[in-house]
PDB file of N, CA and C in Angstrom:
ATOM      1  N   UNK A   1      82.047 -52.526 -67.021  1.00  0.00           N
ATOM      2  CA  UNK A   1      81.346 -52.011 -68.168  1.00  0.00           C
ATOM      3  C   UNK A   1      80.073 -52.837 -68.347  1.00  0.00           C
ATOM      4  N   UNK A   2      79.081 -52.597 -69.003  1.00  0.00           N
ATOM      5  CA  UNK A   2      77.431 -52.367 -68.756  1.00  0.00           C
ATOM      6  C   UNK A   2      77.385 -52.141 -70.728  1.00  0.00           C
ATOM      7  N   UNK A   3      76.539 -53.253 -70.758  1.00  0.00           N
ATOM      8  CA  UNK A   3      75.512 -52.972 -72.216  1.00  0.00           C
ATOM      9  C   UNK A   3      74.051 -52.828 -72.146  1.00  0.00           C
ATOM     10  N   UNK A   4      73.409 -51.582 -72.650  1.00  0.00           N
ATOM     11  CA  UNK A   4      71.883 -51.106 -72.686  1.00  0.00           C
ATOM     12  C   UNK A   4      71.663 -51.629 -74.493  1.00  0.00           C
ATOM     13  N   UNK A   5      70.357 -52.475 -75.022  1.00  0.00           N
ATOM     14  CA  UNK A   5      70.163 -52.689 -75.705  1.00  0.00           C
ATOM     15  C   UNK A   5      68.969 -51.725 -75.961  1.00  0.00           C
ATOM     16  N   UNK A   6      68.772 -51.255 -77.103  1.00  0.00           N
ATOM     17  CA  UNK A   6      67.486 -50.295 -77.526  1.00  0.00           C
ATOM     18  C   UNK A   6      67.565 -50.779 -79.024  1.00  0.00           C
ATOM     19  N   UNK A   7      66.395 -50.615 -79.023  1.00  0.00           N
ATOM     20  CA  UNK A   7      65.088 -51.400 -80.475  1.00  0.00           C
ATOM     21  C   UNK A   7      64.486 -50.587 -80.448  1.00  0.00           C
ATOM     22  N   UNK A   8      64.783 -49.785 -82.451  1.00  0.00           N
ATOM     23  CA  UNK A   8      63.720 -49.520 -82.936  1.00  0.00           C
ATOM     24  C   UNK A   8      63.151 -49.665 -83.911  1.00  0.00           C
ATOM     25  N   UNK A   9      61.826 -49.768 -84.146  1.00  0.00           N
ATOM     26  CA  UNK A   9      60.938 -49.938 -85.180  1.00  0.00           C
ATOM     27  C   UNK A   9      61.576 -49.283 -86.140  1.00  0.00           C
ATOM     28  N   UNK A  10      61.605 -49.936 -87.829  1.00  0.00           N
ATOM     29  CA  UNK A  10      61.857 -49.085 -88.908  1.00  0.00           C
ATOM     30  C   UNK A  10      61.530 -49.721 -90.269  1.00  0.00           C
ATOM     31  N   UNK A  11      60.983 -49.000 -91.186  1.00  0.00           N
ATOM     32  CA  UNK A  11      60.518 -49.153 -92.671  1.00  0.00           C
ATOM     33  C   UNK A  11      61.365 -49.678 -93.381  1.00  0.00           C
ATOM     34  N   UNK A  12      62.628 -49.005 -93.212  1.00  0.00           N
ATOM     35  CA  UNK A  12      63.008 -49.669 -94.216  1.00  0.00           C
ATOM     36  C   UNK A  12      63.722 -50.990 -94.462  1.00  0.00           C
ATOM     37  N   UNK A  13      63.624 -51.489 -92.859  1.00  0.00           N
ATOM     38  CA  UNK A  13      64.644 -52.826 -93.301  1.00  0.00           C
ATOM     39  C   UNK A  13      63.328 -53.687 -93.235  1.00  0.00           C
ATOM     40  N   UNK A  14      63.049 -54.741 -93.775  1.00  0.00           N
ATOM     41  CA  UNK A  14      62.224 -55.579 -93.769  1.00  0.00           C
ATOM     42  C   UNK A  14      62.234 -56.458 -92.624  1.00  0.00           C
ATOM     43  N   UNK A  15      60.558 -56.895 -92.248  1.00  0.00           N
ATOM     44  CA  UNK A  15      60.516 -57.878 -90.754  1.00  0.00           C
ATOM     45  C   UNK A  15      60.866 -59.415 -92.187  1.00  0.00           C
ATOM     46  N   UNK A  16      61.165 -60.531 -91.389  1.00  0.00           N
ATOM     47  CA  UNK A  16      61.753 -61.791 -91.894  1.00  0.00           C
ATOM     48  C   UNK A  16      60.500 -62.501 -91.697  1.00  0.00           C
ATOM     49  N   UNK A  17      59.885 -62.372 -90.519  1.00  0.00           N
ATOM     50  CA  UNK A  17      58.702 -63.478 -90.255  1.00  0.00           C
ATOM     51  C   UNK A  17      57.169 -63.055 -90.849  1.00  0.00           C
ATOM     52  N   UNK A  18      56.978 -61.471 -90.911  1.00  0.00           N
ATOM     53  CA  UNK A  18      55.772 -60.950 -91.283  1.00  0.00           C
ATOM     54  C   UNK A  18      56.288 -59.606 -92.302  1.00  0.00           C
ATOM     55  N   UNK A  19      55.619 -59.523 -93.249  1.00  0.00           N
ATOM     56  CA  UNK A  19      56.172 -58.917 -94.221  1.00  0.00           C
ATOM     57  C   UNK A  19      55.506 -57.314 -94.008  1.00  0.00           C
ATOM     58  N   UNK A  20      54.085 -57.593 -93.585  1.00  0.00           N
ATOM     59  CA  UNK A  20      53.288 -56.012 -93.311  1.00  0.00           C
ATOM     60  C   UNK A  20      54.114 -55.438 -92.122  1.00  0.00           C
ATOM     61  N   UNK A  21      54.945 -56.033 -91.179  1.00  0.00           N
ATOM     62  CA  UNK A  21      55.645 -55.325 -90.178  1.00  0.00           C
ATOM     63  C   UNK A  21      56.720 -54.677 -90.181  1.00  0.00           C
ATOM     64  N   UNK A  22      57.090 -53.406 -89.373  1.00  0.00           N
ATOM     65  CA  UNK A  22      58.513 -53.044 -89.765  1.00  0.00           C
ATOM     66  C   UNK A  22      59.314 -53.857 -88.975  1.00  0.00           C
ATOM     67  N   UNK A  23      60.635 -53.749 -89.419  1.00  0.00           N
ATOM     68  CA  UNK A  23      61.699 -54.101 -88.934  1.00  0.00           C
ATOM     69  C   UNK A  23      62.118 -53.215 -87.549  1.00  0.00           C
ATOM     70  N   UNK A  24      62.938 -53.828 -87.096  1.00  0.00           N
ATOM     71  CA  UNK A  24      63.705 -53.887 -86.239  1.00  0.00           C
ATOM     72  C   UNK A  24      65.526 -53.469 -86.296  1.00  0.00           C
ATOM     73  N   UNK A  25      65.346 -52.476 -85.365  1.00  0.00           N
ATOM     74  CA  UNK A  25      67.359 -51.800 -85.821  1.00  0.00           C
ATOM     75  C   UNK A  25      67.369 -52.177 -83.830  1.00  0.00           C
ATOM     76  N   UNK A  26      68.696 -52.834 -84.005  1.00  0.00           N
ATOM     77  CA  UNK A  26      69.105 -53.195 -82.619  1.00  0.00           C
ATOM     78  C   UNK A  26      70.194 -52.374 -82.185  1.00  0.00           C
ATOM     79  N   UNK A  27      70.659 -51.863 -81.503  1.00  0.00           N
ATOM     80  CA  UNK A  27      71.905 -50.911 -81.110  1.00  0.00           C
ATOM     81  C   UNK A  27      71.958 -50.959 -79.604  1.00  0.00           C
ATOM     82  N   UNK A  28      73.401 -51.259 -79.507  1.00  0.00           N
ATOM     83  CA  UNK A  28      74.016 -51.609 -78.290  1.00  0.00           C
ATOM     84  C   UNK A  28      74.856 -50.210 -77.670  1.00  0.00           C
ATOM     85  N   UNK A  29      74.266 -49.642 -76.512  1.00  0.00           N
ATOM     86  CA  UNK A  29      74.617 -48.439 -76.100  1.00  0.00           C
ATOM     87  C   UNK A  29      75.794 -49.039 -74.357  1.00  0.00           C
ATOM     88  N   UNK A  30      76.796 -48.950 -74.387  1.00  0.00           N
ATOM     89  CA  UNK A  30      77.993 -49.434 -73.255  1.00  0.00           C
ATOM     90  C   UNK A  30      77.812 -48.257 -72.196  1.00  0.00           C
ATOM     91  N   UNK A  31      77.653 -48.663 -70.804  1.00  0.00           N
ATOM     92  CA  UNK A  31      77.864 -47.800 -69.618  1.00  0.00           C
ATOM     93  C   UNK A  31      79.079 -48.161 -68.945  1.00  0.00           C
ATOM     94  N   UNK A  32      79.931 -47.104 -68.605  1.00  0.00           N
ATOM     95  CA  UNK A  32      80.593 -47.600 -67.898  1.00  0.00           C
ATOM     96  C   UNK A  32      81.657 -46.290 -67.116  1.00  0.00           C
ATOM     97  N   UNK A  33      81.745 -46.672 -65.301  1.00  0.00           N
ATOM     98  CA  UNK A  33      81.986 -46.548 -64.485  1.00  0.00           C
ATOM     99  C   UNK A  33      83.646 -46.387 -64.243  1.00  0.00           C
ATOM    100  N   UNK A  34      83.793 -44.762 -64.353  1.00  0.00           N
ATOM    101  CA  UNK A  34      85.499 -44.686 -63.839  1.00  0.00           C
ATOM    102  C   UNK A  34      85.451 -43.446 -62.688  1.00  0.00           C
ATOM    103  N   UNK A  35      86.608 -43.947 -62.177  1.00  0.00           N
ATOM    104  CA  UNK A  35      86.947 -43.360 -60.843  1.00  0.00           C
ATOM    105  C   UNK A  35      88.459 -42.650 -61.137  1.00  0.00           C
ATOM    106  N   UNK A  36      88.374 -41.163 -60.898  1.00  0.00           N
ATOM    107  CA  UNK A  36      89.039 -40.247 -60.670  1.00  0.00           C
ATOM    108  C   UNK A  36      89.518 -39.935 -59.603  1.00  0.00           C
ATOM    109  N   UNK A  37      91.093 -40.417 -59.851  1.00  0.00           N
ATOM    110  CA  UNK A  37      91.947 -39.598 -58.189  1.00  0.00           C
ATOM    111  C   UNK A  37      92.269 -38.552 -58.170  1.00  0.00           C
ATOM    112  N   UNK A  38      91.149 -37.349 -57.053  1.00  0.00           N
ATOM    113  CA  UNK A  38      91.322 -36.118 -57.414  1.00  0.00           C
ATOM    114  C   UNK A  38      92.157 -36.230 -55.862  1.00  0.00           C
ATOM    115  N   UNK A  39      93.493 -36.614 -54.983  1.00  0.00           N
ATOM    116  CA  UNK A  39      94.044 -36.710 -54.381  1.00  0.00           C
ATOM    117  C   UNK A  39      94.903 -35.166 -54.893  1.00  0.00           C
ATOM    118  N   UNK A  40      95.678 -34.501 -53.580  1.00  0.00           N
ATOM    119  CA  UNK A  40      96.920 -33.642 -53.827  1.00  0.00           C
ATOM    120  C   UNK A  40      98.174 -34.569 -54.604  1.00  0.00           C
ATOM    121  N   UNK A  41      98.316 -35.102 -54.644  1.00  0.00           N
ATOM    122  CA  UNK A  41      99.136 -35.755 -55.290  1.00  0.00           C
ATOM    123  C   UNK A  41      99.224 -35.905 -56.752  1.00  0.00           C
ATOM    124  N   UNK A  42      97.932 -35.491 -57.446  1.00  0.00           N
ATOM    125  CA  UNK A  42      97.560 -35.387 -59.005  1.00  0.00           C
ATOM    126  C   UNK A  42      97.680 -33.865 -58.885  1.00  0.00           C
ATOM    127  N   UNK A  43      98.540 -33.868 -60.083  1.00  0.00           N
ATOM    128  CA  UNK A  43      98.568 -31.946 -60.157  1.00  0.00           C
ATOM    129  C   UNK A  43      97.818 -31.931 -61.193  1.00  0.00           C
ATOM    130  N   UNK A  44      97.398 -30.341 -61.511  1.00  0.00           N
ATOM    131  CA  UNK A  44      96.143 -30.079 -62.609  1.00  0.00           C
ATOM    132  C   UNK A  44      96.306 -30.548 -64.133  1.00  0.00           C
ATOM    133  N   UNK A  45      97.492 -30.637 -64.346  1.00  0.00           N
ATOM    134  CA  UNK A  45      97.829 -31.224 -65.879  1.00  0.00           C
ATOM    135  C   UNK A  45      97.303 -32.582 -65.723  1.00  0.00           C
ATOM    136  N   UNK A  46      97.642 -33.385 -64.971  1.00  0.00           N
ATOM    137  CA  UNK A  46      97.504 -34.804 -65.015  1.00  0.00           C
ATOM    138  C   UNK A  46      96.035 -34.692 -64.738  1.00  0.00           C
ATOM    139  N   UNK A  47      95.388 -33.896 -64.539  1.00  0.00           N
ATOM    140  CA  UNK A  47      93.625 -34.360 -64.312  1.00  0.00           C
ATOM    141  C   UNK A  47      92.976 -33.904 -65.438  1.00  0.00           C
ATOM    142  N   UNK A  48      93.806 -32.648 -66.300  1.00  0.00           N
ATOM    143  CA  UNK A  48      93.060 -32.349 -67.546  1.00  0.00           C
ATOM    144  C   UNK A  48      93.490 -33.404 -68.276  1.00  0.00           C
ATOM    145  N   UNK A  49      94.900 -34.262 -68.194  1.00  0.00           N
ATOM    146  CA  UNK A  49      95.241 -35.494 -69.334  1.00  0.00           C
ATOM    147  C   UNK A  49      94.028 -36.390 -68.813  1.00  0.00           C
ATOM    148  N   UNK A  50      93.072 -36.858 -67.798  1.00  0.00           N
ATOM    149  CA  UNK A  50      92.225 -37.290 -67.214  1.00  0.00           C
ATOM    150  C   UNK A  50      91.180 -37.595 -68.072  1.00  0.00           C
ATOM    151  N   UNK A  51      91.153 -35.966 -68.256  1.00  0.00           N
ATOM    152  CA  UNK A  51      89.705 -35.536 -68.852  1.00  0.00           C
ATOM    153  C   UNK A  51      89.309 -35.843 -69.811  1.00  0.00           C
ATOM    154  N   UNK A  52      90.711 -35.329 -70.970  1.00  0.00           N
ATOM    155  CA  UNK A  52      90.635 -35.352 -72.156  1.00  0.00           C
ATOM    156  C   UNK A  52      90.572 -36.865 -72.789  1.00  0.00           C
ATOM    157  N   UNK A  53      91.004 -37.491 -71.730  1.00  0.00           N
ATOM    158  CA  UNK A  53      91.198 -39.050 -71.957  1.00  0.00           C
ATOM    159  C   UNK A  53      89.528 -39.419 -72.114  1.00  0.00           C
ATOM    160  N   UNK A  54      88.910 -39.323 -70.692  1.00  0.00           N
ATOM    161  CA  UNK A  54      87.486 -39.658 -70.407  1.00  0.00           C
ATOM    162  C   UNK A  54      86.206 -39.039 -72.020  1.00  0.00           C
ATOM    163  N   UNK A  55      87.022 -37.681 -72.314  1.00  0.00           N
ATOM    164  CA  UNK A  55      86.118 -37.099 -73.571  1.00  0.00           C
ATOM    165  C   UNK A  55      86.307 -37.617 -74.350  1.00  0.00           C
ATOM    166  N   UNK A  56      87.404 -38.416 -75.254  1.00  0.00           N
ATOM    167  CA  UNK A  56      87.564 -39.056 -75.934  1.00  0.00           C
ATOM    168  C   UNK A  56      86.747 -40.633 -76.059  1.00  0.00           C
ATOM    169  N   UNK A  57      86.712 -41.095 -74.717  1.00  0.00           N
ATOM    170  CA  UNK A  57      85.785 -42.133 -74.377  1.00  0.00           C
ATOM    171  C   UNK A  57      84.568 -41.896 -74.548  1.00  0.00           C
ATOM    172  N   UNK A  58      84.077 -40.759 -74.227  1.00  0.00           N
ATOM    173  CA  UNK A  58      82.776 -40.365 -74.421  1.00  0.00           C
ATOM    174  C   UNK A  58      82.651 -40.401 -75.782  1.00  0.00           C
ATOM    175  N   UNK A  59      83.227 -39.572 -76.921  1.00  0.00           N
ATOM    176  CA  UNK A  59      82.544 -39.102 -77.981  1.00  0.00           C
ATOM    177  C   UNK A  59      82.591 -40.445 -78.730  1.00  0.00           C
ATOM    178  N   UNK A  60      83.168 -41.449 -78.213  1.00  0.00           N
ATOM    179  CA  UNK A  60      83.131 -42.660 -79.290  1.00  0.00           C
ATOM    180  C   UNK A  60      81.472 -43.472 -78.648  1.00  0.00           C
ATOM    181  N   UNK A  61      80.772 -43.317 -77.739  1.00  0.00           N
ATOM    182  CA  UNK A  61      79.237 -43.353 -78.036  1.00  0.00           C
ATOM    183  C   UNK A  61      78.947 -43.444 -76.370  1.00  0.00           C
ATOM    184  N   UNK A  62      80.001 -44.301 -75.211  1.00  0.00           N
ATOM    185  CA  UNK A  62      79.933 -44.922 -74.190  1.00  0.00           C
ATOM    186  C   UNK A  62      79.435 -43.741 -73.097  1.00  0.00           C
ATOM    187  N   UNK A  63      78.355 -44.339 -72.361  1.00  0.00           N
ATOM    188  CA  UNK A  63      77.553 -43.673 -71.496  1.00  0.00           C
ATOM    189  C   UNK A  63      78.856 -43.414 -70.335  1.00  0.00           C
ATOM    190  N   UNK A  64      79.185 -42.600 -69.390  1.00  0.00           N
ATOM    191  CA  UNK A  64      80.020 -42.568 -68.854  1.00  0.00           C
ATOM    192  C   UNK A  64      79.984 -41.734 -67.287  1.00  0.00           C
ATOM    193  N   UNK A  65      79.939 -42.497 -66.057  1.00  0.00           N
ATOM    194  CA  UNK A  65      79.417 -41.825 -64.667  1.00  0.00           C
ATOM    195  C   UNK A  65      80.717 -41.895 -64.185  1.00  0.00           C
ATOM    196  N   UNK A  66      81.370 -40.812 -63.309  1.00  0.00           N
ATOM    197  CA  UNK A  66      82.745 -40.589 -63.023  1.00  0.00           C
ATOM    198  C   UNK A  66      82.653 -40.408 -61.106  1.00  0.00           C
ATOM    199  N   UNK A  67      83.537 -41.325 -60.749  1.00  0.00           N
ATOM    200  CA  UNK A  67      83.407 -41.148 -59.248  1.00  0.00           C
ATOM    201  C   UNK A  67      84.566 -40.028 -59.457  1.00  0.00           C
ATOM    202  N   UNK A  68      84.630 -39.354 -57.892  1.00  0.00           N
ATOM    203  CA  UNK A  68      85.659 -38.137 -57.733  1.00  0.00           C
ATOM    204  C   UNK A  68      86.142 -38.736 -56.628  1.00  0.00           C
ATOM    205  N   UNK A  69      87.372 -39.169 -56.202  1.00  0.00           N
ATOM    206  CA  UNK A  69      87.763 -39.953 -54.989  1.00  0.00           C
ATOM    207  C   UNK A  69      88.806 -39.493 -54.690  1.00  0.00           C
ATOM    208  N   UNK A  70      89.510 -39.205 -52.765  1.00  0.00           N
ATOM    209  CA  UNK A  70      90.367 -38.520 -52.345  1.00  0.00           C
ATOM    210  C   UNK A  70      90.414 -40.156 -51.212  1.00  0.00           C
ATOM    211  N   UNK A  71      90.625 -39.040 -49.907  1.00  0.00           N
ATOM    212  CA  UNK A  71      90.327 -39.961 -48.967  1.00  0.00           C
ATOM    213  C   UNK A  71      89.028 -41.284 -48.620  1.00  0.00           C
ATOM    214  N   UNK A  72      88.276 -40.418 -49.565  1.00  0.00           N
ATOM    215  CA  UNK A  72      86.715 -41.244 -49.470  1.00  0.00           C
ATOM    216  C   UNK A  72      85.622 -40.651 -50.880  1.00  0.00           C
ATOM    217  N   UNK A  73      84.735 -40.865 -51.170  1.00  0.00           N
ATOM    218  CA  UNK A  73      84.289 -40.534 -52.310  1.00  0.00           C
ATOM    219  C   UNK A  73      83.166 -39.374 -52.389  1.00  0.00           C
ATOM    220  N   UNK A  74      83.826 -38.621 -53.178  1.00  0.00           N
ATOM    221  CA  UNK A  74      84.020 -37.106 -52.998  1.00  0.00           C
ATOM    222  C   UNK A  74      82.192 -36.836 -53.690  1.00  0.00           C
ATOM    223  N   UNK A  75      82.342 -37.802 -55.011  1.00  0.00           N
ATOM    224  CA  UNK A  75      81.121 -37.026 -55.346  1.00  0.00           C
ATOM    225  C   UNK A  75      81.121 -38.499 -56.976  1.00  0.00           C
ATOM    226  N   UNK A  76      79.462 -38.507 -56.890  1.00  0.00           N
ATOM    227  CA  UNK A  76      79.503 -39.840 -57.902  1.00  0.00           C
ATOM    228  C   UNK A  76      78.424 -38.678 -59.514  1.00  0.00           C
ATOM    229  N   UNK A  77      78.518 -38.801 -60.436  1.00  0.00           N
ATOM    230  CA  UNK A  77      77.717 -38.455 -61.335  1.00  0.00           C
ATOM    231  C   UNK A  77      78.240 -38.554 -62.309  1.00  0.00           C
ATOM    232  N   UNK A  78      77.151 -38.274 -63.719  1.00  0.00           N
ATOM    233  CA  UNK A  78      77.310 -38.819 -64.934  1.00  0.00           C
ATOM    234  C   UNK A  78      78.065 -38.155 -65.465  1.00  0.00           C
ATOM    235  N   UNK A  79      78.659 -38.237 -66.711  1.00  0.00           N
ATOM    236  CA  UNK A  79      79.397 -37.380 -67.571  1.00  0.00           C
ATOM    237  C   UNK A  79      79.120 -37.321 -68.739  1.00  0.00           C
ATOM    238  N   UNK A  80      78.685 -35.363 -69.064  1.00  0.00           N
ATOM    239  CA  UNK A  80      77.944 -35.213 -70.188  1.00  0.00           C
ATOM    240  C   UNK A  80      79.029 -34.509 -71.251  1.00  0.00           C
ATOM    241  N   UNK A  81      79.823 -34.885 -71.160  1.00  0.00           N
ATOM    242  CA  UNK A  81      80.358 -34.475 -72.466  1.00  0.00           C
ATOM    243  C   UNK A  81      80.858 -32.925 -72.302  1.00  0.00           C
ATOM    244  N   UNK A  82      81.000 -31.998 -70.883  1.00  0.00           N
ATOM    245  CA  UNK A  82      81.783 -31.043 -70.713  1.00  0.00           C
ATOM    246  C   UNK A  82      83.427 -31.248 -70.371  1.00  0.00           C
ATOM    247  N   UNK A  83      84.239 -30.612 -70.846  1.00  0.00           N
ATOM    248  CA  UNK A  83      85.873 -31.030 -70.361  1.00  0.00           C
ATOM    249  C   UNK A  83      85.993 -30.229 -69.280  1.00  0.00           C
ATOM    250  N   UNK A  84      85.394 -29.051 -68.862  1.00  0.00           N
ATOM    251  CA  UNK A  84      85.984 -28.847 -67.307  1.00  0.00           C
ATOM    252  C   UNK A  84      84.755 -29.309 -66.437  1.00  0.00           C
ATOM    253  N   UNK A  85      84.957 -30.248 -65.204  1.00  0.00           N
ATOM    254  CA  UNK A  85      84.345 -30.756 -64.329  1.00  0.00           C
ATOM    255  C   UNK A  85      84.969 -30.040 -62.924  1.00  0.00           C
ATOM    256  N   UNK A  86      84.303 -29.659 -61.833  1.00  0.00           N
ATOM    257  CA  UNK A  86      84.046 -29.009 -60.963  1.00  0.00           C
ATOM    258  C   UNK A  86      85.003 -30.278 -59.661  1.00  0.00           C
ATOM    259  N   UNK A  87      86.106 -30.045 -59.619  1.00  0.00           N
ATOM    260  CA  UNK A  87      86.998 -31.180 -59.391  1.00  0.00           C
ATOM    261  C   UNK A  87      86.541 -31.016 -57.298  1.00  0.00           C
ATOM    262  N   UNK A  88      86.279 -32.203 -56.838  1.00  0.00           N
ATOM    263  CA  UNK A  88      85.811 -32.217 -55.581  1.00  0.00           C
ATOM    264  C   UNK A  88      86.663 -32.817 -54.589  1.00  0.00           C
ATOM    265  N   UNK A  89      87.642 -32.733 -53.560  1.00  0.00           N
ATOM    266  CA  UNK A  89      88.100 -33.042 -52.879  1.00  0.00           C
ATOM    267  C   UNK A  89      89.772 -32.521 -52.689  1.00  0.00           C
ATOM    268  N   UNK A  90      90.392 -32.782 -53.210  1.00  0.00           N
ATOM    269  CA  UNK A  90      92.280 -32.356 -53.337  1.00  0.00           C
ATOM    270  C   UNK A  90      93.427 -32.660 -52.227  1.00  0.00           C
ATOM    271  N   UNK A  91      92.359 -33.803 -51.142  1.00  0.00           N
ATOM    272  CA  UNK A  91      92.717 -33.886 -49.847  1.00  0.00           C
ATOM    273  C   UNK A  91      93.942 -34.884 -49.824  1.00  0.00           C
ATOM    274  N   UNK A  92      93.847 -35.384 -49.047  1.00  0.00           N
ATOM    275  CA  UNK A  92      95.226 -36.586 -48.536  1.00  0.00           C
ATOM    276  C   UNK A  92      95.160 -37.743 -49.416  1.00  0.00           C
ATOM    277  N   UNK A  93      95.761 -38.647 -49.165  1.00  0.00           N
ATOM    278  CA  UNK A  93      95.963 -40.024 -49.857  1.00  0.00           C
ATOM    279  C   UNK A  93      94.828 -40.271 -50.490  1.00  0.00           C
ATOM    280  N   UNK A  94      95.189 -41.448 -51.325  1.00  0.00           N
ATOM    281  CA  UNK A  94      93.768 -42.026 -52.240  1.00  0.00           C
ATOM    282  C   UNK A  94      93.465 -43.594 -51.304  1.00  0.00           C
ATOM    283  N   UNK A  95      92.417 -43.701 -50.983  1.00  0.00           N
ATOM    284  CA  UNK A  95      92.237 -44.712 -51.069  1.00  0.00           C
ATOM    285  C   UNK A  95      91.133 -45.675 -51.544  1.00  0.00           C
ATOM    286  N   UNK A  96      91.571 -46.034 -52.408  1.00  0.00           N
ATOM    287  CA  UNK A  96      90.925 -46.602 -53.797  1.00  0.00           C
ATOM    288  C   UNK A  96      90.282 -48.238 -53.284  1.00  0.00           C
ATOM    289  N   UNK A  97      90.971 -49.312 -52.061  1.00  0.00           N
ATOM    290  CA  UNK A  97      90.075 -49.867 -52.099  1.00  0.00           C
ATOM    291  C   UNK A  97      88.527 -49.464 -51.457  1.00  0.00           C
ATOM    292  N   UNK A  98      89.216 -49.115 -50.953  1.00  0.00           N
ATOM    293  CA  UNK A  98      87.604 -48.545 -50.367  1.00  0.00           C
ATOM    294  C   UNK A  98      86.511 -48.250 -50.997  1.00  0.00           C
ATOM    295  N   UNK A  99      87.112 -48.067 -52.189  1.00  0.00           N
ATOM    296  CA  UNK A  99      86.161 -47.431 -53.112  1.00  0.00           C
ATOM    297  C   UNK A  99      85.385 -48.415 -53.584  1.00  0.00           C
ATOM    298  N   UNK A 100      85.819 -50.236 -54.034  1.00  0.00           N
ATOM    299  CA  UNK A 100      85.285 -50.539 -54.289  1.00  0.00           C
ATOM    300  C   UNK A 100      83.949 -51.256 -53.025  1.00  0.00           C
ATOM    301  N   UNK A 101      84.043 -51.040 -51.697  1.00  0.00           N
ATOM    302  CA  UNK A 101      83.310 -50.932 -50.952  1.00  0.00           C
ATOM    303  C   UNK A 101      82.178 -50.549 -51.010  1.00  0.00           C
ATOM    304  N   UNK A 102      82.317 -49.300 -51.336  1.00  0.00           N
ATOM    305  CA  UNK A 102      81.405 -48.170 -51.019  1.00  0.00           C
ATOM    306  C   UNK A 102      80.641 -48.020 -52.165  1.00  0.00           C
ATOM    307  N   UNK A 103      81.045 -48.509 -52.930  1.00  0.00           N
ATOM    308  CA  UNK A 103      80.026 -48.736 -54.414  1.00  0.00           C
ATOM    309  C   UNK A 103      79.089 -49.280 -54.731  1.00  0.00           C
ATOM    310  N   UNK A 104      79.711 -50.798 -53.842  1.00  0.00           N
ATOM    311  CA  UNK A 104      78.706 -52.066 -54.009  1.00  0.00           C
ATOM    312  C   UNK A 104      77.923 -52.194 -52.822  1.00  0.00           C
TER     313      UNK A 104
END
């Protein structure tokens, strides 16, 4: 997990050091990176409990990019806040270290 800091200018809270300036609102926006075993071995219930899990993560503010991983990694992109995702692979075993390989 990953913190993005964003600053913005604003009226109404007061600057501390210069009084003609606006203030400053700081907000901490979290990224963070999960990997989905779309293996035959996950049947479709267990990938919508997946989902619904991941949407829930989302709507509480966290930026969120979802690997799709089978034998090898199926497909990497962000996640915008749709619950059905276009599920990529369904093949043989998982193998998950690899994954962290192929990442870094």
């Amino acid at each position: 997990m990953s913190t993005k800091v964003f600053t913005k200018k604003i009226r109404r809270k007061e600057n501390r050091r210069y009084d003609e300036n606006p203030g400053l609102k700081i907000k901490m926006k979290q990224h963070m990176l999960l990997a989905i075993d779309t293996s035959g071995s996950v049947s479709d219930s267990e990938l919508k409990e997946f989902m619904g899990e991941i949407h829930h993560i989302y709507k509480t503010g966290v930026d969120i990019t979802m690997i799709q991983c089978d034998t090898s990694i199926r497909s990497i992109e962000p996640y915008k806040g749709n619950n059905e995702i276009k599920v990529q692979g369904r093949g043989g075993r998982v193998k998950c270290a690899s994954l962290y390989s192929d990442v870094q």
